[in-house]
N, C-alpha and C. Protein backbone atom coordinates (compact mmCIF):
# COMPACT_ATOMS: atom_id res chain seq x y z
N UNK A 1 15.71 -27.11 -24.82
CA UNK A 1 15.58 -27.85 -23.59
C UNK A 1 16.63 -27.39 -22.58
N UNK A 2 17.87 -27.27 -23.09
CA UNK A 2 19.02 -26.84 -22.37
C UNK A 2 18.43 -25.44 -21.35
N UNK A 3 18.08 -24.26 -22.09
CA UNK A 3 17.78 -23.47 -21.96
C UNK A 3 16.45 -22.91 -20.81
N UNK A 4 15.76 -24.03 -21.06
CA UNK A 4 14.55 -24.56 -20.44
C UNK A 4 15.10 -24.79 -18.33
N UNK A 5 16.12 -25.67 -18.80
CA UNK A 5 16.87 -25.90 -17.50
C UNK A 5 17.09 -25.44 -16.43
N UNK A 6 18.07 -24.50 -17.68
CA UNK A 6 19.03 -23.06 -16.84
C UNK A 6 18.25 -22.09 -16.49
N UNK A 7 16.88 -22.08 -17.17
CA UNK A 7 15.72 -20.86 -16.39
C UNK A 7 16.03 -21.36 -15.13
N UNK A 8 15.21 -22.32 -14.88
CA UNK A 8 14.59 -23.19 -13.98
C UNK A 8 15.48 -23.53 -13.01
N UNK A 9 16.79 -23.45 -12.69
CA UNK A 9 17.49 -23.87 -12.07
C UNK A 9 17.83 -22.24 -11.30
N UNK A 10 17.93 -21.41 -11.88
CA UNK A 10 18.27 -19.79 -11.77
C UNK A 10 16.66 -20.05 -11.05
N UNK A 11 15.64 -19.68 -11.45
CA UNK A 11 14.71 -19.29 -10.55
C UNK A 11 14.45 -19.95 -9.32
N UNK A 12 14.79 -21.42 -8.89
CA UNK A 12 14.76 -22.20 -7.79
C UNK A 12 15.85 -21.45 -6.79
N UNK A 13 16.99 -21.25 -7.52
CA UNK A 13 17.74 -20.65 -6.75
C UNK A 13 17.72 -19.62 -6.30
N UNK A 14 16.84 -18.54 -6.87
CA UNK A 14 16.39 -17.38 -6.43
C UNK A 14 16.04 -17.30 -4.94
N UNK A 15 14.90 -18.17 -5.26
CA UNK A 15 14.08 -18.65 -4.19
C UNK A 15 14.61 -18.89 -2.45
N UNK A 16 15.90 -19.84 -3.09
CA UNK A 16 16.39 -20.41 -2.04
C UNK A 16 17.04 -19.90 -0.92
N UNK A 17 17.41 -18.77 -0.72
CA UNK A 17 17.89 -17.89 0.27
C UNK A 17 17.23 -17.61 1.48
N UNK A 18 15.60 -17.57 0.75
CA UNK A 18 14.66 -17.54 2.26
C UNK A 18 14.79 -18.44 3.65
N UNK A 19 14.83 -17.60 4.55
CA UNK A 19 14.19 -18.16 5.68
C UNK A 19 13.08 -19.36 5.20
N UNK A 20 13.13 -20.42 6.13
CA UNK A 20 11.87 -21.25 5.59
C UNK A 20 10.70 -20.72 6.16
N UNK A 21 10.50 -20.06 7.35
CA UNK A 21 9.41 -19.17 7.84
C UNK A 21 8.79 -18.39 6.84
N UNK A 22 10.21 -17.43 6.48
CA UNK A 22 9.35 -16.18 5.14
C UNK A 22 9.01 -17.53 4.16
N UNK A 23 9.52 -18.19 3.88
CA UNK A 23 9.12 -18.91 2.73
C UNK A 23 7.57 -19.50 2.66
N UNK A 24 7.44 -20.17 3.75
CA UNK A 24 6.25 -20.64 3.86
C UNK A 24 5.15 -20.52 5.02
N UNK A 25 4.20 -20.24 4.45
CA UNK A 25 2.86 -19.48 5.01
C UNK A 25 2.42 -20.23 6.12
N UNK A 26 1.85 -19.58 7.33
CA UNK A 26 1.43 -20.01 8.57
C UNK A 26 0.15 -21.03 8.07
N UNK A 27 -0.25 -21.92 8.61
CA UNK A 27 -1.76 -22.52 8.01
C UNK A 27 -2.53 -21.39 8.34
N UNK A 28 -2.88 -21.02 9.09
CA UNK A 28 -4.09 -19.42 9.75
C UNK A 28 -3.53 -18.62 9.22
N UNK A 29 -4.15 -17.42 8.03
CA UNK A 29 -4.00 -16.72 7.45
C UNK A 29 -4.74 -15.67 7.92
N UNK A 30 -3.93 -14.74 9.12
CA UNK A 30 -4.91 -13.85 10.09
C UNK A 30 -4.32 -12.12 9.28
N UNK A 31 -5.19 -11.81 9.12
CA UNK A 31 -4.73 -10.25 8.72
C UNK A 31 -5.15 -9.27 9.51
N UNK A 32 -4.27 -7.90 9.61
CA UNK A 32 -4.26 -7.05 11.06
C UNK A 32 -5.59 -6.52 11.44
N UNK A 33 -6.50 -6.69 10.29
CA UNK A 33 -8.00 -6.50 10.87
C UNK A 33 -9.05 -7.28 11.68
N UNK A 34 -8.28 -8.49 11.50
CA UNK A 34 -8.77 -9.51 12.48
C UNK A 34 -8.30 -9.62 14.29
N UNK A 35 -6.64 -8.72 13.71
CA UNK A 35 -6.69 -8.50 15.33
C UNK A 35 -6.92 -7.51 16.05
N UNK A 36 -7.29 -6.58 15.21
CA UNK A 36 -8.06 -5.28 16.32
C UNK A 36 -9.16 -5.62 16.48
N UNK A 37 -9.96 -6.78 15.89
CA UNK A 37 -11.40 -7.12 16.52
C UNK A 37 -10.97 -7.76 17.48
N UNK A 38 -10.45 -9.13 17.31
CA UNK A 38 -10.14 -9.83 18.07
C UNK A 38 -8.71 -10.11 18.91
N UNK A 39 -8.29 -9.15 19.47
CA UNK A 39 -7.26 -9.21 19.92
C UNK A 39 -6.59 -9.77 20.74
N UNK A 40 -7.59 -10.13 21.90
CA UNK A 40 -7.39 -11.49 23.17
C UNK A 40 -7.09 -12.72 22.57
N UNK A 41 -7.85 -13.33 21.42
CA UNK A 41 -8.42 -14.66 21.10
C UNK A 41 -6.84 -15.00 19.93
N UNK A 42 -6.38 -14.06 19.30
CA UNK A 42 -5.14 -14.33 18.47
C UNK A 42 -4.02 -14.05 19.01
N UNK A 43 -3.36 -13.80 20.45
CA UNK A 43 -2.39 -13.77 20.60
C UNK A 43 -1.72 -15.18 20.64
N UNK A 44 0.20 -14.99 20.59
CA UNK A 44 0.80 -15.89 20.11
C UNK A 44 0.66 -17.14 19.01
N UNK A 45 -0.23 -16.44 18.00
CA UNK A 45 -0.41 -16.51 16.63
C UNK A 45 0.48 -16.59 15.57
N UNK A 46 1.07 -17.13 14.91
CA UNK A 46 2.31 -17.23 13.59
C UNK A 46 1.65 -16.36 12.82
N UNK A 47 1.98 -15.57 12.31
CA UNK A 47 2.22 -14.85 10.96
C UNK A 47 3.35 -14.73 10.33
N UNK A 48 2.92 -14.12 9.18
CA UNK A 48 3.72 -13.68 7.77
C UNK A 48 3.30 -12.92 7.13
N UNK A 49 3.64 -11.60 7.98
CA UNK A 49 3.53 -10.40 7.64
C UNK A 49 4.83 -9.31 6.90
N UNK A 50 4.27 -8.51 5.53
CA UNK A 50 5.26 -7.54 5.01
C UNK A 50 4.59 -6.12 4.66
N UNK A 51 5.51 -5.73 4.34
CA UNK A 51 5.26 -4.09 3.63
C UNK A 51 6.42 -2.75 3.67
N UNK A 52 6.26 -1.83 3.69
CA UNK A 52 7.16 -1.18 3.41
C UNK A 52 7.74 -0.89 5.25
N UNK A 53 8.74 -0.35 5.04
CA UNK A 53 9.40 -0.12 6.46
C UNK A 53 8.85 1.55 6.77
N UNK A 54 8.26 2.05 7.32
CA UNK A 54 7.94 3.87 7.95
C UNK A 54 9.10 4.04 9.08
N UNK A 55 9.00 3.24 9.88
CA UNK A 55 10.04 4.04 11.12
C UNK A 55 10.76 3.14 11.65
N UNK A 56 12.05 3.46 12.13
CA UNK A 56 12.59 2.37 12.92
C UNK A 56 13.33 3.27 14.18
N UNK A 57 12.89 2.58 15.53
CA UNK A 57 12.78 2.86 16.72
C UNK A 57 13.75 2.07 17.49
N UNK A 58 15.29 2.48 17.90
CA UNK A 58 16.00 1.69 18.84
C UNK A 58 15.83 1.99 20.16
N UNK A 59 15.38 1.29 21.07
CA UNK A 59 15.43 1.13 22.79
C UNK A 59 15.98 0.97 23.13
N UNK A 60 16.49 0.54 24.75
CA UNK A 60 17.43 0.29 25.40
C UNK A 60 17.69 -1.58 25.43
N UNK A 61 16.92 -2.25 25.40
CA UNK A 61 16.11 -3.85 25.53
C UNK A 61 15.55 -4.52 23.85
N UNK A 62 15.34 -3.42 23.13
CA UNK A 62 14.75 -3.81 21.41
C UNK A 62 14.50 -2.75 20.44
N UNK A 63 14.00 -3.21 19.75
CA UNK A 63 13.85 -2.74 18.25
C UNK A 63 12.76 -2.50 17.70
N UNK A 64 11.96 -1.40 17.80
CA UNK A 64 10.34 -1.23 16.94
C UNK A 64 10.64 -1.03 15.83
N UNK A 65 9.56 -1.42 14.52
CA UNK A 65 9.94 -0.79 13.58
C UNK A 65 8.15 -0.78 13.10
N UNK A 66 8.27 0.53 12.80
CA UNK A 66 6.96 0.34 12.19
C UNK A 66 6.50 0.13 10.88
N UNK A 67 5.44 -0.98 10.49
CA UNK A 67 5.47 -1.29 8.76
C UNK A 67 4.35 -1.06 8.42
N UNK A 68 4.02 -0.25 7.25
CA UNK A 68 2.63 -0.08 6.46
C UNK A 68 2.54 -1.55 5.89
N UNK A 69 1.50 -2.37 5.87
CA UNK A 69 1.24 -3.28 5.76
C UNK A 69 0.98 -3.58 4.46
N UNK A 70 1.05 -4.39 3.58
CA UNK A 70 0.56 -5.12 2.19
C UNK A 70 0.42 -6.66 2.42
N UNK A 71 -0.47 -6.92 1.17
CA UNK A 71 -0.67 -8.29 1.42
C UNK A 71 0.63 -8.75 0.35
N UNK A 72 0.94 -10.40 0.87
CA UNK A 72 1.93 -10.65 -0.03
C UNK A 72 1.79 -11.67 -0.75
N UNK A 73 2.41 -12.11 -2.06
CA UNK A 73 2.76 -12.95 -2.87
C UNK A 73 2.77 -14.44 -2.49
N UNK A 74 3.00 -15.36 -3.34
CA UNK A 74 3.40 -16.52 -2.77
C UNK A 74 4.82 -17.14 -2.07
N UNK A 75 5.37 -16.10 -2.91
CA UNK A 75 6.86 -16.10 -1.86
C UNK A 75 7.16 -15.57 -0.85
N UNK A 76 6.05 -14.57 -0.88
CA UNK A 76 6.29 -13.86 0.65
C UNK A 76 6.85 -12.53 0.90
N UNK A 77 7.01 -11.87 -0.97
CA UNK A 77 6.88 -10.49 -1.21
C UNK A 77 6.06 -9.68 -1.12
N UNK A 78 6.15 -8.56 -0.22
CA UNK A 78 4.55 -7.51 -0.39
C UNK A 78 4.68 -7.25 -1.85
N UNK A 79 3.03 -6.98 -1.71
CA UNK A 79 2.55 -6.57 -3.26
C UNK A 79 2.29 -5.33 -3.24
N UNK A 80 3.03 -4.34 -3.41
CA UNK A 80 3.12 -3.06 -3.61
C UNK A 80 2.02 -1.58 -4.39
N UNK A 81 1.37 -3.11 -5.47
CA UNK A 81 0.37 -2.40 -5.97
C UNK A 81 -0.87 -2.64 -5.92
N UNK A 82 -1.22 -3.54 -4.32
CA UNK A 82 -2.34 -3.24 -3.91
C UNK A 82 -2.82 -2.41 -2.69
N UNK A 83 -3.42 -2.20 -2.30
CA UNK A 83 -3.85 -1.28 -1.22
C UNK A 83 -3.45 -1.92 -0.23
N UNK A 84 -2.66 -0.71 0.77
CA UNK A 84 -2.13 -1.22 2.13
C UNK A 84 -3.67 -1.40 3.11
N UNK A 85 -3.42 -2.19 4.10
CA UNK A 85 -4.46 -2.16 5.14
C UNK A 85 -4.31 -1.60 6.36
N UNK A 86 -3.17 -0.95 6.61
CA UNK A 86 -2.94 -0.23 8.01
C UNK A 86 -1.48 -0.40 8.12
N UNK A 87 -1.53 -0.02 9.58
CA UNK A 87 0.02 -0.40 9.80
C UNK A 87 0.38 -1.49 11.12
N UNK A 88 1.33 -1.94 11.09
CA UNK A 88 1.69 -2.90 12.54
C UNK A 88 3.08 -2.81 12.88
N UNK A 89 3.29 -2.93 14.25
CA UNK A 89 4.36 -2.93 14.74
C UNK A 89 5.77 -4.15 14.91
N UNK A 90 6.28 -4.15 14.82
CA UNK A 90 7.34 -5.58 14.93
C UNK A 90 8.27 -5.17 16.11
N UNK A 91 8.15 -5.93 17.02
CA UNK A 91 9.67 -5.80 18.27
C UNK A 91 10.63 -7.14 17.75
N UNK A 92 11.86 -6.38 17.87
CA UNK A 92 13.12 -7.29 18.04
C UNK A 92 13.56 -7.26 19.12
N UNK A 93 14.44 -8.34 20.00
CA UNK A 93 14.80 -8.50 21.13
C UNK A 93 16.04 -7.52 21.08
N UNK A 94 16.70 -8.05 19.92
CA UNK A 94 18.17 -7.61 19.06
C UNK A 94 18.46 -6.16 18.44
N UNK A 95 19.31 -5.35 18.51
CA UNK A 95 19.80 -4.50 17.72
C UNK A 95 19.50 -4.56 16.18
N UNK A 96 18.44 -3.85 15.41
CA UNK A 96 18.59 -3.76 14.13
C UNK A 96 19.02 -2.38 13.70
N UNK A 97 19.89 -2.44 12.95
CA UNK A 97 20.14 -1.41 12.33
C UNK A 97 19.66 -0.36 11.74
N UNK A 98 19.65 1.10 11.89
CA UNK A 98 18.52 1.72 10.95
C UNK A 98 19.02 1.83 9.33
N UNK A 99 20.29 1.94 9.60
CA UNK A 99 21.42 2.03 8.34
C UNK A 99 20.81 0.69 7.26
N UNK A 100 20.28 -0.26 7.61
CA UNK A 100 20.32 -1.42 7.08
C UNK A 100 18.25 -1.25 6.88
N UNK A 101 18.20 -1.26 7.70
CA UNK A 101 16.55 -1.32 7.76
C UNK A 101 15.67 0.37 7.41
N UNK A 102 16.13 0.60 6.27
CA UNK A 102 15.88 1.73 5.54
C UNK A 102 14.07 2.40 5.28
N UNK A 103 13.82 3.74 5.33
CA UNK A 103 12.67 3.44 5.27
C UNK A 103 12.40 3.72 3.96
N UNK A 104 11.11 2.84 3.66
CA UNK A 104 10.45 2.55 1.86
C UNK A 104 11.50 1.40 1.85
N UNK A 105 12.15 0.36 2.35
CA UNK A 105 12.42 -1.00 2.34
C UNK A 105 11.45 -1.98 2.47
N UNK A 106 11.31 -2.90 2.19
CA UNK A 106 10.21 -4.18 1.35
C UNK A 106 10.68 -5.01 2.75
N UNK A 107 10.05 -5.84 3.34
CA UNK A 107 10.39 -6.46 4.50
C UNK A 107 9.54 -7.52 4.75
N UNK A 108 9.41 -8.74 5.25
CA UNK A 108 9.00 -9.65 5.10
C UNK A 108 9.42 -10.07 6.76
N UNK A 109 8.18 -10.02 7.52
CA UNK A 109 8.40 -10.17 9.17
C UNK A 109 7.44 -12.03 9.41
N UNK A 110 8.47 -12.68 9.81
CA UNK A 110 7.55 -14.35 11.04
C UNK A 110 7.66 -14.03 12.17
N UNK A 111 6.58 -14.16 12.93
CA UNK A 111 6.92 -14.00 14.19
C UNK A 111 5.24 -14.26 14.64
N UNK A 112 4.95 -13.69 15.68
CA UNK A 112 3.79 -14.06 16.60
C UNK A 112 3.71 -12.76 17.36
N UNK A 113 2.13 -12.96 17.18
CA UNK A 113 1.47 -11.79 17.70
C UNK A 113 1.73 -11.95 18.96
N UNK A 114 1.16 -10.49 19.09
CA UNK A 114 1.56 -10.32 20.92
C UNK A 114 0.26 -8.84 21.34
N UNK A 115 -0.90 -8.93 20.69
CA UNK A 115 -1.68 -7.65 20.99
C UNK A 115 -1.73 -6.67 20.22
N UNK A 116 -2.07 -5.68 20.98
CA UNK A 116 -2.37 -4.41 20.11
C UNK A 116 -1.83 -3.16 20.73
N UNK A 117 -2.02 -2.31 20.25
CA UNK A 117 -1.21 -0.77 21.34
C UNK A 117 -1.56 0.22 20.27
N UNK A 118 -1.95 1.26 21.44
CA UNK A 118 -2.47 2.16 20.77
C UNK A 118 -0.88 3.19 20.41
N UNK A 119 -1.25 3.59 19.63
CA UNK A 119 0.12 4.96 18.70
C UNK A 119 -0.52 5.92 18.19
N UNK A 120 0.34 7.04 18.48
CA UNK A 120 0.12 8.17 18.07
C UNK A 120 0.16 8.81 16.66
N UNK A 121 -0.49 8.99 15.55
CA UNK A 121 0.16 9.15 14.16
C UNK A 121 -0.16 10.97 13.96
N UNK A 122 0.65 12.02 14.52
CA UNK A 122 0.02 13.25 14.05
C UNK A 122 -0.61 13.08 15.23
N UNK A 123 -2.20 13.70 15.23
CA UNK A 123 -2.96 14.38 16.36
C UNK A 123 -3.83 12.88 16.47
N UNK A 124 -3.82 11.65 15.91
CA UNK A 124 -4.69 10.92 15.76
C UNK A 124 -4.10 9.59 16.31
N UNK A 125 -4.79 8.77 17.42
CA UNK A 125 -4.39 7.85 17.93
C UNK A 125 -5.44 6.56 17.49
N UNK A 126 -4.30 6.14 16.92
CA UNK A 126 -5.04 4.52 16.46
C UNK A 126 -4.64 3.17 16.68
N UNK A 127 -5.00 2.32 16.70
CA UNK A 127 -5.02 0.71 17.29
C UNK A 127 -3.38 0.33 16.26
N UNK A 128 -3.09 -0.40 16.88
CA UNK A 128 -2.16 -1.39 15.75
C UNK A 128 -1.61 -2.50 16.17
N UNK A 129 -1.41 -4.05 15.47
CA UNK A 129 -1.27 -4.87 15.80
C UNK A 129 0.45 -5.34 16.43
N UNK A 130 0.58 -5.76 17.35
CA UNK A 130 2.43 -6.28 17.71
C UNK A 130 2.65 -7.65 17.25
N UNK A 131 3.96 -7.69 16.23
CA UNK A 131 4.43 -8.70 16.38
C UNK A 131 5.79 -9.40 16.42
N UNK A 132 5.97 -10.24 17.33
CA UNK A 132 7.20 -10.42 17.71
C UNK A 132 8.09 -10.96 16.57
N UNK A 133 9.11 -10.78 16.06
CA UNK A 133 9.79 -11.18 14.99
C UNK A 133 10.68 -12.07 15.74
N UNK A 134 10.22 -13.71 14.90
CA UNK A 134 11.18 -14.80 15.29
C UNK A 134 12.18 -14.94 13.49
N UNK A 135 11.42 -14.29 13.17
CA UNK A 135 12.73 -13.91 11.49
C UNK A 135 12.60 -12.71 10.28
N UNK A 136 13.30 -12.47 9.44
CA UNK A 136 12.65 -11.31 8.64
C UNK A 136 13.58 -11.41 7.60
N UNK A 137 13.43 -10.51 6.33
CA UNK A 137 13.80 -10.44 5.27
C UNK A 137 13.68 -9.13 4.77
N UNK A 138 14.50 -8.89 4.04
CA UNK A 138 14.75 -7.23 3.26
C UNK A 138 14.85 -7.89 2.32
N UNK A 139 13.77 -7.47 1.30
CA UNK A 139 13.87 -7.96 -0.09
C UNK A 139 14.96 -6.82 -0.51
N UNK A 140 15.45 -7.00 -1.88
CA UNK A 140 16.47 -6.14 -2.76
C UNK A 140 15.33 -5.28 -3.86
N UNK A 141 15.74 -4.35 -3.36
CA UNK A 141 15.51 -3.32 -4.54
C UNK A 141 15.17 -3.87 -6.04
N UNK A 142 13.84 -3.64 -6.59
CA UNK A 142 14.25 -4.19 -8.03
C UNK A 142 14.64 -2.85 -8.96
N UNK A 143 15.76 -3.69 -9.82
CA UNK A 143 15.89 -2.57 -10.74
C UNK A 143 15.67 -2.77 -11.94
N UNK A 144 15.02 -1.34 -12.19
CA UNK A 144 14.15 -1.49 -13.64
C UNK A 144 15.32 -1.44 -15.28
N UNK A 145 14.52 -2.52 -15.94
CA UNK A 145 14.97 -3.24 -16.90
C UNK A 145 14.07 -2.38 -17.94
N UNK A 146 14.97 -2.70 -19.11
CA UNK A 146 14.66 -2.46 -20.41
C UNK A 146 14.41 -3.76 -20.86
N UNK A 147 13.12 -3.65 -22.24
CA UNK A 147 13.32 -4.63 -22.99
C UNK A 147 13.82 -4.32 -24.54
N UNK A 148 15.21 -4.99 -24.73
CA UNK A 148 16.19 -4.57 -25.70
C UNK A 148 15.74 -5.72 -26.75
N UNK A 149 14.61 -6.59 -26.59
CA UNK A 149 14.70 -8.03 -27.91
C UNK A 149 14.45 -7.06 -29.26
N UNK A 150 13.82 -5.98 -29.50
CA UNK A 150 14.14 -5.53 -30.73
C UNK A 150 14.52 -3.91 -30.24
N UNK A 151 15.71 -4.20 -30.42
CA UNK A 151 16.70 -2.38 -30.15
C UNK A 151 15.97 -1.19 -31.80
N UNK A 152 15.65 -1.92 -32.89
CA UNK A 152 15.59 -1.30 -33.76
C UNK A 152 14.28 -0.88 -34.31
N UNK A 153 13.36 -1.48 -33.52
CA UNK A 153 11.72 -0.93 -34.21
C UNK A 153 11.30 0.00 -33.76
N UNK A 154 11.95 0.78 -32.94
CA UNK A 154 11.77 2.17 -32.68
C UNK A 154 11.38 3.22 -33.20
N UNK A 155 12.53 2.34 -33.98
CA UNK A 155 13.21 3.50 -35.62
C UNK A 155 11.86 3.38 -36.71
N UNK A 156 11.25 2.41 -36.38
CA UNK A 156 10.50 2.51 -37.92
C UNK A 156 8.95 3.13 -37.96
N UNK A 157 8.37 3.97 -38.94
CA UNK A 157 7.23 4.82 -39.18
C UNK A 157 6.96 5.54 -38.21
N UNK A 158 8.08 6.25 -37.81
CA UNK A 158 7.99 7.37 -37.02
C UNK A 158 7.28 7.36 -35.45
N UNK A 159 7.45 5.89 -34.42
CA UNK A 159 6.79 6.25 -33.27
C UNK A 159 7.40 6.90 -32.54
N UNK A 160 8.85 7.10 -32.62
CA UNK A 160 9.24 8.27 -32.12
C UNK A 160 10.07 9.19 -32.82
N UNK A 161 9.85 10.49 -32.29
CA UNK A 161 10.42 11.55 -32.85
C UNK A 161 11.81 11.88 -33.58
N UNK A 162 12.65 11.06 -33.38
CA UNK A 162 13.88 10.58 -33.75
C UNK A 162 14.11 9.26 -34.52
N UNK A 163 14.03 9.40 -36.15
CA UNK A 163 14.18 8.79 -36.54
C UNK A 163 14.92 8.27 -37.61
N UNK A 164 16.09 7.69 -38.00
CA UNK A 164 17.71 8.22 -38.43
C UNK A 164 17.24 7.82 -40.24
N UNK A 165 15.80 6.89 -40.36
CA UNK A 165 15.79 6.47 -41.76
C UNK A 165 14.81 7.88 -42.27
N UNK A 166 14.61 8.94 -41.91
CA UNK A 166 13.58 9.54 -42.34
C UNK A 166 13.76 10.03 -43.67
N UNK A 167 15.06 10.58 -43.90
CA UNK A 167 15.35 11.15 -45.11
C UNK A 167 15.55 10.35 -46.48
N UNK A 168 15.61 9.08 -45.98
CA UNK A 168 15.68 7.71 -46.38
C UNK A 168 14.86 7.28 -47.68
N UNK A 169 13.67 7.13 -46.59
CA UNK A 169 12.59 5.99 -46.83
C UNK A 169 11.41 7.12 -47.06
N UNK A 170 10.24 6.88 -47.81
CA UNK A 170 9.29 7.78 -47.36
C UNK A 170 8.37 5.95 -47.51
N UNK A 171 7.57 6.60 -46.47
CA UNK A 171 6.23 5.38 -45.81
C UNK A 171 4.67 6.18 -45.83
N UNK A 172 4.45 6.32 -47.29
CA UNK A 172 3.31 6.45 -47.28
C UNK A 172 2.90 7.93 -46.67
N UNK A 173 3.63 9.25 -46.52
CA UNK A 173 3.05 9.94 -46.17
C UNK A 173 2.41 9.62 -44.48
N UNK A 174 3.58 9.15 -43.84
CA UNK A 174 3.79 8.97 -42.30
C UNK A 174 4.17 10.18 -41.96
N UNK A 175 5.00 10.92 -42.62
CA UNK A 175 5.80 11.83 -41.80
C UNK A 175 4.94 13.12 -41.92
């Protein structure tokens, strides 16, 4: 039970760092294909939009950054291993850093639409949605874990090539 707790108390707290914006979802759940149809009819729209970071653009007045788009989680993480749907733009009023806002960074943009604009990608000019960032988030890097609950079954009937009981034990004509 103890144990039970201390999950549970560690994962709430995880949680808790968010923006309440990134945290919780606009009621209208508009995705960027809805606003290149409709682009007049959804401006100044809430979203909660993420995905990876491609470019970041400082001006004289703001901040573009351009994001390949994913859909996200319930917390408000892109999901990385589903198919992106395009890309969209985010303006900041403010100085963001490029040092900080890295590209292939995980990002989590609230804010409100503001249209569409056409961009140049290569020789090919395509639509993409604007949105104004009233908050955002850089998720952290995850780093990949081992699972160590049995360090020693490695070792046994030869699944891998290195195995310290071989001279040992014989198993049936495994080896």
């Amino acid at each position: 039970m103890k144990w039970f707790l201390l999950i549970s108390v560690l994962l709430l707290q995880a949680c808790s760092n968010l923006p309440a914006n990134i945290k919780n979802a606009p009621s209208v759940d508009i995705q960027p294909h809805h606003v290149l149809s409709n682009s007049n009819n959804v401006n100044n729209t809430p979203v909660r939009w993420g995905g990876k970071i491609i470019d970041v653009e400082n001006k004289a007045n703001e901040t573009v950054i351009q994001i390949l788009f994913y859909p996200l989680n319930y917390y408000g993480r892109p999901q990385l291993n589903q198919t992106s749907s395009g890309r969209f733009l985010s303006i900041s009023k403010q100085f963001l850093d490029p040092a900080v806002f890295t590209k292939d960074a995980e990002i989590t943009i609230a804010g409100t639409l503001q249209g569409s604009e056409e961009k140049m990608i290569g020789e090919k000019t395509i639509t993409v949605p604007i949105v104004s960032i009233n908050n955002h988030y850089i998720w952290p890097q995850n780093q990949q874990r081992y699972n160590n609950a049995y360090p020693y079954y490695r070792y046994r009937r030869g699944i891998y090539p290195y195995n310290p009981y071989r001279g040992r034990y014989r198993y049936y004509n495994c080896y």
